[in-house]
C-alpha atoms as a PDB file:
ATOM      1  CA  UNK A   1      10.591 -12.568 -69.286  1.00  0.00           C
ATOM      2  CA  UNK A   2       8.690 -14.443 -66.850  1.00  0.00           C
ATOM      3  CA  UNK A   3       5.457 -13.323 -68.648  1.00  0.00           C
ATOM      4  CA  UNK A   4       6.675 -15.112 -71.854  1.00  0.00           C
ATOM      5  CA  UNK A   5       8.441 -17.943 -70.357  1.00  0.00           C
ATOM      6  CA  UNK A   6       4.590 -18.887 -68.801  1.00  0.00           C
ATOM      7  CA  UNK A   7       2.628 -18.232 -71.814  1.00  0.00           C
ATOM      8  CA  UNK A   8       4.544 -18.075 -74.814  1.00  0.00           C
ATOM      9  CA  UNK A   9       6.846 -21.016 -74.418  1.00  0.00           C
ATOM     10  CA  UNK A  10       3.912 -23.377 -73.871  1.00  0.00           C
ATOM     11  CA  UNK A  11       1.943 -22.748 -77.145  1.00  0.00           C
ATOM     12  CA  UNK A  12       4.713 -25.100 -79.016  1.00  0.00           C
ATOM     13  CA  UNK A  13       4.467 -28.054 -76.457  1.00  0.00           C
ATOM     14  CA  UNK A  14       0.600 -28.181 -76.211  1.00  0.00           C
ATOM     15  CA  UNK A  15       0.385 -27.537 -80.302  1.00  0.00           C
ATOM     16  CA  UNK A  16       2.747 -30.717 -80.337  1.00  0.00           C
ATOM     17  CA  UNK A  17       0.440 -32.651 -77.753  1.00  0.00           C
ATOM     18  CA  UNK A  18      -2.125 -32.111 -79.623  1.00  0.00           C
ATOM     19  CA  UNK A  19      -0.644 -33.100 -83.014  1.00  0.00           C
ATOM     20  CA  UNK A  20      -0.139 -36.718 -81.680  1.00  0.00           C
ATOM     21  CA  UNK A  21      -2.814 -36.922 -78.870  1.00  0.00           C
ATOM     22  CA  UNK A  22      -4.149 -40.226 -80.642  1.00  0.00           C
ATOM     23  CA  UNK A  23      -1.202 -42.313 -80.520  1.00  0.00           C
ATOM     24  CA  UNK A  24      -0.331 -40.742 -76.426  1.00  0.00           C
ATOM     25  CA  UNK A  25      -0.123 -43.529 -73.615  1.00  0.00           C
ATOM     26  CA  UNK A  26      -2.892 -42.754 -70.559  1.00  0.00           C
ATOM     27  CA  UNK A  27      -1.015 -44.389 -67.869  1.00  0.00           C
ATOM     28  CA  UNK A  28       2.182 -41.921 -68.959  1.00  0.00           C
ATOM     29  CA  UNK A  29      -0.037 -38.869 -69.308  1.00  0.00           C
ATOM     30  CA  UNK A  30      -1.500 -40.154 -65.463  1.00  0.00           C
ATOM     31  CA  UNK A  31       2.109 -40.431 -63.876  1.00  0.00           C
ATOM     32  CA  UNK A  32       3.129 -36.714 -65.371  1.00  0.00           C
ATOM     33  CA  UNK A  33      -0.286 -34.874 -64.601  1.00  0.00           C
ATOM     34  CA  UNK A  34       0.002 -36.382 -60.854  1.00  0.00           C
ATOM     35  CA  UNK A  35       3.652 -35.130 -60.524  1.00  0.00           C
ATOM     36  CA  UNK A  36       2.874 -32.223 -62.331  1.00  0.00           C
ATOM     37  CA  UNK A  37      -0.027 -30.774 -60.031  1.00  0.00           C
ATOM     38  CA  UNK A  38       1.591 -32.364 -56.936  1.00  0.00           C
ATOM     39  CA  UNK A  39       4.984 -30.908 -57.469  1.00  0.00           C
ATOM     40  CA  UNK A  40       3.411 -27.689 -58.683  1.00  0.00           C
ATOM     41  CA  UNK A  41       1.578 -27.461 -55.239  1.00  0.00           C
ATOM     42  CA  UNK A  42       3.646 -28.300 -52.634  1.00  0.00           C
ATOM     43  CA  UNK A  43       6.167 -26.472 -54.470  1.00  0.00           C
ATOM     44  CA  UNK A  44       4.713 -23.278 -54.146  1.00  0.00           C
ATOM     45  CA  UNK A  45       3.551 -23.137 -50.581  1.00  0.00           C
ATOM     46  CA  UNK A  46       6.462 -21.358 -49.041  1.00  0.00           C
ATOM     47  CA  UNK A  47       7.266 -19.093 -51.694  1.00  0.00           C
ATOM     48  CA  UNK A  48       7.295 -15.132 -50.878  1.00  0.00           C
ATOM     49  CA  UNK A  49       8.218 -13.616 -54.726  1.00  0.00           C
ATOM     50  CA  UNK A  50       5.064 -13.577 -57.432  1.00  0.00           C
ATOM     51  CA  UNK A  51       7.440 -14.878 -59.885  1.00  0.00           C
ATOM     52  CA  UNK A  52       8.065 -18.431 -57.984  1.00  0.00           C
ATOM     53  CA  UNK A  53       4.423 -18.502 -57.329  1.00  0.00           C
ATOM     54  CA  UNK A  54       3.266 -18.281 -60.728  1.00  0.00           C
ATOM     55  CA  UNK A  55       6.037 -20.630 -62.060  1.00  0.00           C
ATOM     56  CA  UNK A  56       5.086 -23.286 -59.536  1.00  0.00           C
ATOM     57  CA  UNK A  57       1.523 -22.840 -61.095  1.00  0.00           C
ATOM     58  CA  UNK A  58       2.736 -23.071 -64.221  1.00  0.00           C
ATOM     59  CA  UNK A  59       3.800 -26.356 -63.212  1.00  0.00           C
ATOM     60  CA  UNK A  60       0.559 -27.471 -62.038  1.00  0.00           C
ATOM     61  CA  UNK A  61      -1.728 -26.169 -64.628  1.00  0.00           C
ATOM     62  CA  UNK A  62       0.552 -28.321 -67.381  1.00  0.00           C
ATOM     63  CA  UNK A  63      -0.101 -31.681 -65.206  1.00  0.00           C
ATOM     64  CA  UNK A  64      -4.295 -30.539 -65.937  1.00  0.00           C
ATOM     65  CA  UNK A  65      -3.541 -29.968 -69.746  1.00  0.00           C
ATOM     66  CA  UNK A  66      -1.201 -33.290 -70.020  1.00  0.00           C
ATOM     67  CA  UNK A  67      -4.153 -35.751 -68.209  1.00  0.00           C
ATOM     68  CA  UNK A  68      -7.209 -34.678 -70.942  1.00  0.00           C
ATOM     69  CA  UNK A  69      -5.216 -34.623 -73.981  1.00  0.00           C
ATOM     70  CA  UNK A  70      -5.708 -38.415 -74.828  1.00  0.00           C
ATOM     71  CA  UNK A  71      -9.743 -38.193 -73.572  1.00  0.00           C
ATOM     72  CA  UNK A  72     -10.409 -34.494 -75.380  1.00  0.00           C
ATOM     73  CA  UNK A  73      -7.462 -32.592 -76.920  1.00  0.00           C
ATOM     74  CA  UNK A  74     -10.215 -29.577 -77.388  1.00  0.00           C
ATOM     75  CA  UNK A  75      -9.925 -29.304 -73.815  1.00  0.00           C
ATOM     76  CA  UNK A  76      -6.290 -29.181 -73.877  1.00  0.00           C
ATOM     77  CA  UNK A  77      -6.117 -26.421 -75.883  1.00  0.00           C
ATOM     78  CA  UNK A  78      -8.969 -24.460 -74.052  1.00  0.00           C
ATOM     79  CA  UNK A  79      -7.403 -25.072 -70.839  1.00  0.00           C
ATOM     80  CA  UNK A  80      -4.180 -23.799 -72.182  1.00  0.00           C
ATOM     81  CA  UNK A  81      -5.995 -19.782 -73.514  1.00  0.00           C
ATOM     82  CA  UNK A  82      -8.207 -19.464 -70.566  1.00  0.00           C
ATOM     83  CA  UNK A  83      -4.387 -19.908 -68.543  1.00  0.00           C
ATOM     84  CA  UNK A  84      -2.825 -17.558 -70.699  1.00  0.00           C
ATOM     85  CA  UNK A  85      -5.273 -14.917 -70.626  1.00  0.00           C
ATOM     86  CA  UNK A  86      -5.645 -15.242 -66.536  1.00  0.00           C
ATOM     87  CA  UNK A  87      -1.783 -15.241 -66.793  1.00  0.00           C
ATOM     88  CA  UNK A  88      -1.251 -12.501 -68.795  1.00  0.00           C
ATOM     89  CA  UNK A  89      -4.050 -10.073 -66.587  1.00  0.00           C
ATOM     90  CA  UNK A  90      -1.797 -11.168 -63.877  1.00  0.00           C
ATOM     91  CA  UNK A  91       1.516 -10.139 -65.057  1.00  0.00           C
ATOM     92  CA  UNK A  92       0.500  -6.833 -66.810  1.00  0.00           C
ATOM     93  CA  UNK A  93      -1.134  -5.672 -63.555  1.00  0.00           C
ATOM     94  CA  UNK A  94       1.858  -6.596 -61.278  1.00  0.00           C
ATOM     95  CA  UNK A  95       3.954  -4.905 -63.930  1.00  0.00           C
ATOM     96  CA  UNK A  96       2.126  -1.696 -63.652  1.00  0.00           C
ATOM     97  CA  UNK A  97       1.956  -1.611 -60.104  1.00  0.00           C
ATOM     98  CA  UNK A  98       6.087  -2.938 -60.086  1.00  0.00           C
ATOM     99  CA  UNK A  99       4.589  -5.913 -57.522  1.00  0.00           C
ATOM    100  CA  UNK A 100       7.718  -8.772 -57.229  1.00  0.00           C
ATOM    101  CA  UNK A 101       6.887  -9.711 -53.746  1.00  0.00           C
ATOM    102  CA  UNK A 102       3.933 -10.453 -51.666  1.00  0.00           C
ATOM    103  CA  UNK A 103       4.946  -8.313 -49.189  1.00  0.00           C
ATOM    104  CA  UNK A 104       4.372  -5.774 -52.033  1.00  0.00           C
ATOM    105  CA  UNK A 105       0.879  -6.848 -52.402  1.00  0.00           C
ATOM    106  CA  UNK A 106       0.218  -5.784 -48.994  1.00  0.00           C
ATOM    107  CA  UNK A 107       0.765  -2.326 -49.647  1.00  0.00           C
ATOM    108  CA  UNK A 108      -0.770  -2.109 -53.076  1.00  0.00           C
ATOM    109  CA  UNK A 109      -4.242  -1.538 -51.813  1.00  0.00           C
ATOM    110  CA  UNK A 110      -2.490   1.835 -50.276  1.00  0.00           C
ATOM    111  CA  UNK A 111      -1.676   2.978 -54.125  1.00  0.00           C
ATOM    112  CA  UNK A 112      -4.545   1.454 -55.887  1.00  0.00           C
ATOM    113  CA  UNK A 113      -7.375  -0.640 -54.507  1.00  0.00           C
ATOM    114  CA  UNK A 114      -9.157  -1.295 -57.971  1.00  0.00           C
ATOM    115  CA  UNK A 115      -5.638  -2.983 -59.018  1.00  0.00           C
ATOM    116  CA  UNK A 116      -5.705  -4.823 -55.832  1.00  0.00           C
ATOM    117  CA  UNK A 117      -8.988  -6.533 -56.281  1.00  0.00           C
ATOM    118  CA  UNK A 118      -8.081  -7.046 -60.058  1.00  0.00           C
ATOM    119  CA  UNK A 119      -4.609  -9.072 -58.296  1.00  0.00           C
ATOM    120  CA  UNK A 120      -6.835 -10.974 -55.553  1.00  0.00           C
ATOM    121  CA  UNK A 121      -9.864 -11.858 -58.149  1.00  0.00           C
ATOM    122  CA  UNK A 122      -7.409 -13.017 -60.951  1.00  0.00           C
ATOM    123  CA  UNK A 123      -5.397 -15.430 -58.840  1.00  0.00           C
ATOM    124  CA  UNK A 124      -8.819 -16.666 -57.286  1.00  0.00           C
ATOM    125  CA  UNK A 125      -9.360 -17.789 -60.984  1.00  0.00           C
ATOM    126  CA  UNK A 126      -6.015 -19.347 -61.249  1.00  0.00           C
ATOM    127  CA  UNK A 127      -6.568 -21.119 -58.253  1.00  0.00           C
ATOM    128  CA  UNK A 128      -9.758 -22.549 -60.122  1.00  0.00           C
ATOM    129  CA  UNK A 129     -12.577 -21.037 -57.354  1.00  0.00           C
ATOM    130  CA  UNK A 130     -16.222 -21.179 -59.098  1.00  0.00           C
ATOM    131  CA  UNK A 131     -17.627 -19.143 -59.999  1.00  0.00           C
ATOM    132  CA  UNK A 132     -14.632 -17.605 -61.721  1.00  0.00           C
ATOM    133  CA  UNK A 133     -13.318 -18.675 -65.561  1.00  0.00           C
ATOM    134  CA  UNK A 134     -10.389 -20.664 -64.057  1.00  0.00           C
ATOM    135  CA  UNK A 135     -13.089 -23.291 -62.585  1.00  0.00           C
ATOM    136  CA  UNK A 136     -14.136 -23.894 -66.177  1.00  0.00           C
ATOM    137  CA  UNK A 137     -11.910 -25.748 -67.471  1.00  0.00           C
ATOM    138  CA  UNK A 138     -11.327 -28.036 -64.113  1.00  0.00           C
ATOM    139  CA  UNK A 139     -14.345 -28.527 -64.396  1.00  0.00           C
ATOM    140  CA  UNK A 140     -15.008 -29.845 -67.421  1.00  0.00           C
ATOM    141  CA  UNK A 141     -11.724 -31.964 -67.043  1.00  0.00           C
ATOM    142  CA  UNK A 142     -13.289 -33.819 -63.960  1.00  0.00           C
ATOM    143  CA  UNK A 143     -16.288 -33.929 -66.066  1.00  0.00           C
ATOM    144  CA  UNK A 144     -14.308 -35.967 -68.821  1.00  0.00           C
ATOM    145  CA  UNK A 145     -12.351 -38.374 -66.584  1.00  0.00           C
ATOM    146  CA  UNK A 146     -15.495 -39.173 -64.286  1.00  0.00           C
ATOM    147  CA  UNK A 147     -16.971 -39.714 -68.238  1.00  0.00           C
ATOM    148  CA  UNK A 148     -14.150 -42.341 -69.083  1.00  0.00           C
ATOM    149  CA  UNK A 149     -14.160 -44.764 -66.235  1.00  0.00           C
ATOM    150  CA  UNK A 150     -11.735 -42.527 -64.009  1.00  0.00           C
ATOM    151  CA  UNK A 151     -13.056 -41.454 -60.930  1.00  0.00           C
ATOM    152  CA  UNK A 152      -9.775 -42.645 -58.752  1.00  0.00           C
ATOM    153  CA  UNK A 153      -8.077 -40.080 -61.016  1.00  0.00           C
ATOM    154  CA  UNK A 154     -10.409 -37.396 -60.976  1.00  0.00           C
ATOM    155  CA  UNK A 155     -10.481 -36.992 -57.517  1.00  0.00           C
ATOM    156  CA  UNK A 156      -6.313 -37.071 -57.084  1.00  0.00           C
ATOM    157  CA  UNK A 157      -6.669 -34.069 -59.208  1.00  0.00           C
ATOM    158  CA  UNK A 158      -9.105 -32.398 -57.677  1.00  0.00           C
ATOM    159  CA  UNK A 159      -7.627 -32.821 -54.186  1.00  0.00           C
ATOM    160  CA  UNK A 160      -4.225 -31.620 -55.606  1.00  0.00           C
ATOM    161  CA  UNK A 161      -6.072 -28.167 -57.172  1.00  0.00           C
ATOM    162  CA  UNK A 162      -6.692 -27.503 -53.521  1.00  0.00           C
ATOM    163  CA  UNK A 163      -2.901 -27.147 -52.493  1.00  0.00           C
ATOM    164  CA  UNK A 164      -3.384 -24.241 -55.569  1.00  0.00           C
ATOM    165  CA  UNK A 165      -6.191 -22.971 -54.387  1.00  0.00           C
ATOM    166  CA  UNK A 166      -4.066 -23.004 -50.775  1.00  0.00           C
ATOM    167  CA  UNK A 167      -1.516 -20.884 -51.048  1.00  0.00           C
ATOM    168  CA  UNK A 168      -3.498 -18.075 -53.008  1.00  0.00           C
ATOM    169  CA  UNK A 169      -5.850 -17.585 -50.575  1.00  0.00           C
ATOM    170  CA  UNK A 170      -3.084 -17.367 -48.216  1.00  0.00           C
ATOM    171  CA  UNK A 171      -1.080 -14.601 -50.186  1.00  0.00           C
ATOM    172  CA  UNK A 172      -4.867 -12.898 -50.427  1.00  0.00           C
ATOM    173  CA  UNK A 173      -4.906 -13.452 -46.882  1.00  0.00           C
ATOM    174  CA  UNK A 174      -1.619 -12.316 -45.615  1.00  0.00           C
ATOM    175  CA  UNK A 175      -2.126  -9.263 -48.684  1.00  0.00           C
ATOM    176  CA  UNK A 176      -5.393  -8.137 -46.952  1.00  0.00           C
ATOM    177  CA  UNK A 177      -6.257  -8.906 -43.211  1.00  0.00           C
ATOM    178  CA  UNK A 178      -2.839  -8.913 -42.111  1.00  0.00           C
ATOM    179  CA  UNK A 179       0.067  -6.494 -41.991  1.00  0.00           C
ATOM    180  CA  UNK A 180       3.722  -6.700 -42.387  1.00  0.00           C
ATOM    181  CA  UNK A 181       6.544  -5.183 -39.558  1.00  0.00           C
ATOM    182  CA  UNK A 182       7.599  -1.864 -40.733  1.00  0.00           C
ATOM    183  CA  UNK A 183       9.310   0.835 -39.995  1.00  0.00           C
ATOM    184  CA  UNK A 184       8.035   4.063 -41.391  1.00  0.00           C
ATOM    185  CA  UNK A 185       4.922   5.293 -39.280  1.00  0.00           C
ATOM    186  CA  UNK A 186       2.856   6.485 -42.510  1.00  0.00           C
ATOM    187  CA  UNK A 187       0.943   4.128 -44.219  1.00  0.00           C
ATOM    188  CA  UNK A 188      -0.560   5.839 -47.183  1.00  0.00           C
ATOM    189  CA  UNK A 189       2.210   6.483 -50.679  1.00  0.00           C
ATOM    190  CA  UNK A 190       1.922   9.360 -52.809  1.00  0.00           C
ATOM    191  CA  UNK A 191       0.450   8.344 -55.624  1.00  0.00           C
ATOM    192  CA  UNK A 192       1.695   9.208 -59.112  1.00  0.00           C
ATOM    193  CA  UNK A 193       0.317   8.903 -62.579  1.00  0.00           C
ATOM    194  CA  UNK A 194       0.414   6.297 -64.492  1.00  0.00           C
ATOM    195  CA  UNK A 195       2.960   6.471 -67.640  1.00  0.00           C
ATOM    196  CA  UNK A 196       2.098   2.355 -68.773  1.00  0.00           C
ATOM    197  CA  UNK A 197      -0.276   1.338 -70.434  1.00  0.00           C
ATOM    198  CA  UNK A 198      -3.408  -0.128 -68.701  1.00  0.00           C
ATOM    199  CA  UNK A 199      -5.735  -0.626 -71.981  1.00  0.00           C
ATOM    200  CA  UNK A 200      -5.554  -4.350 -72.221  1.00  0.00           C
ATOM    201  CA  UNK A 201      -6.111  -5.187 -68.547  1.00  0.00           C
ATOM    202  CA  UNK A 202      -9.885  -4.634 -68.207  1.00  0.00           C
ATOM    203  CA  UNK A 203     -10.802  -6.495 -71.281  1.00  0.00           C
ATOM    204  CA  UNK A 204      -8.121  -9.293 -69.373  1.00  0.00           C
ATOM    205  CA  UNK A 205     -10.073  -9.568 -66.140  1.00  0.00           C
ATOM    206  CA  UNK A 206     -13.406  -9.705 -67.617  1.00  0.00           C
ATOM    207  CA  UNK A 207     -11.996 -12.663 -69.840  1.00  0.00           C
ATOM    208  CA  UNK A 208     -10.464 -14.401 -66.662  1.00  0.00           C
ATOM    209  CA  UNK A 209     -13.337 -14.209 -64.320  1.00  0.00           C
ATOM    210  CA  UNK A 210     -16.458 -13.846 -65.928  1.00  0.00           C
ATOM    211  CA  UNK A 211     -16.673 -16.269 -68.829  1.00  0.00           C
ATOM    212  CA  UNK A 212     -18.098 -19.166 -66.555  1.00  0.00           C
ATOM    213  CA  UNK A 213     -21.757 -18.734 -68.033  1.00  0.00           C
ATOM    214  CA  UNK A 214     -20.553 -19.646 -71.270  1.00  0.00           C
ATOM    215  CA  UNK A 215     -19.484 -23.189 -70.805  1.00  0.00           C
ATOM    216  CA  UNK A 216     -22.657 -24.959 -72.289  1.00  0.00           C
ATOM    217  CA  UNK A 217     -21.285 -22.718 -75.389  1.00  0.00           C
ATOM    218  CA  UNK A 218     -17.703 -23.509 -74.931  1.00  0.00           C
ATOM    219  CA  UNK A 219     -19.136 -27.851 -74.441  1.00  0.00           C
ATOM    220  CA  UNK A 220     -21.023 -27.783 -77.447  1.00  0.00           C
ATOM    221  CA  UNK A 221     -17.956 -26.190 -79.386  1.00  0.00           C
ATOM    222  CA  UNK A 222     -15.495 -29.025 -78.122  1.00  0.00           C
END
């Protein structure tokens, strides 16, 4: 549910955004792209369950969307797939491993350390850490403002992608080089075959973190 709340549910809105980009107001697309990645970021500091965190990034990916689509609506819309597809590897590999909670992530790497890295690398990408897909299209956002006369703005968002950034590397932080209380003295799970399907999710992370070399391809086609 959460999967298609995130991705599904925002094909509609951006399709709509883009349908009357031309006649949409810059200072109103400003005001909800700076509450948008501000609320988004703060909002997700002090979370503990995946499902918060990725809504609250939800939140602030839509302010990054909402700023270019007056300047570029191509960006818009390829900002929008390369945060579905990160999404998506995210969700399918939390789902397979039956992650909710960070403190769940801790003791993934016990069960399955390829999935682990796959978890850690994909919400680097979210975060928008070069030189990962999810830096694309930040980058080329910046790009676009600094282009049209709006360097005040282009900072503001880059400054806000850091509270992002933030809090993933601190769930990657607390995941990894730190260990939570417990009680029961053996470490290591049994581990037990598979019975979902994992087809999808290596074609997913190679789309959401290695598809930075093709941005002079992906600039030339917007």
């Amino acid at each position: 549910s959460g999967m298609i709340l995130l991705t599904w549910q925002k094909i509609a809105p951006t399709a709509l955004l883009y349908q009357i980009s031309p006649s949409l107001n810059m200072e109103i697309l400003i005001l909800l792209a700076i509450l948008s990645t501000m609320l988004g970021g703060w909002g997700g500091l002090n979370q503990t369950q995946m499902r918060k965190v990725l809504a609250y990034s939800s939140i602030a990916h839509m302010g990054w969307t909402v700023i270019i689509a007056l300047i570029n609506p191509n960006l818009t819309i390829l900002s929008l797939m390369i945060y579905i597809m990160t999404t998506l590897t995210l969700f399918m590999t939390l789902n397979l491993s039956s992650t909710t909670k960070i403190k769940s992530i801790s003791n993934l790497w016990n069960k399955s350390t390829p999935m682990t890295m796959i978890v850690f690398l994909t919400m680097l990408s979210l975060g928008g850490l070069p030189p990962l897909t999810g830096f694309m299209p930040k980058w080329l956002i910046l790009q676009e403002l600094i282009i049209n006369n709006n360097p005040t703005m282009a900072i503001i968002m880059a400054l806000s992608a850091l509270l992002n950034l933030f809090f993933y590397m601190r769930i990657i932080y607390v995941s990894s080089l730190t260990m939570f209380p417990t009680s029961n003295n053996l470490k290591h799970h049994w581990f037990f075959s598979q019975t979902k399907t994992t087809n999808m999710i290596p074609t997913l992370t190679t789309i959401s973190s290695m598809l930075l070399p093709l941005t002079p391809i992906l600039i030339i086609m917007t």
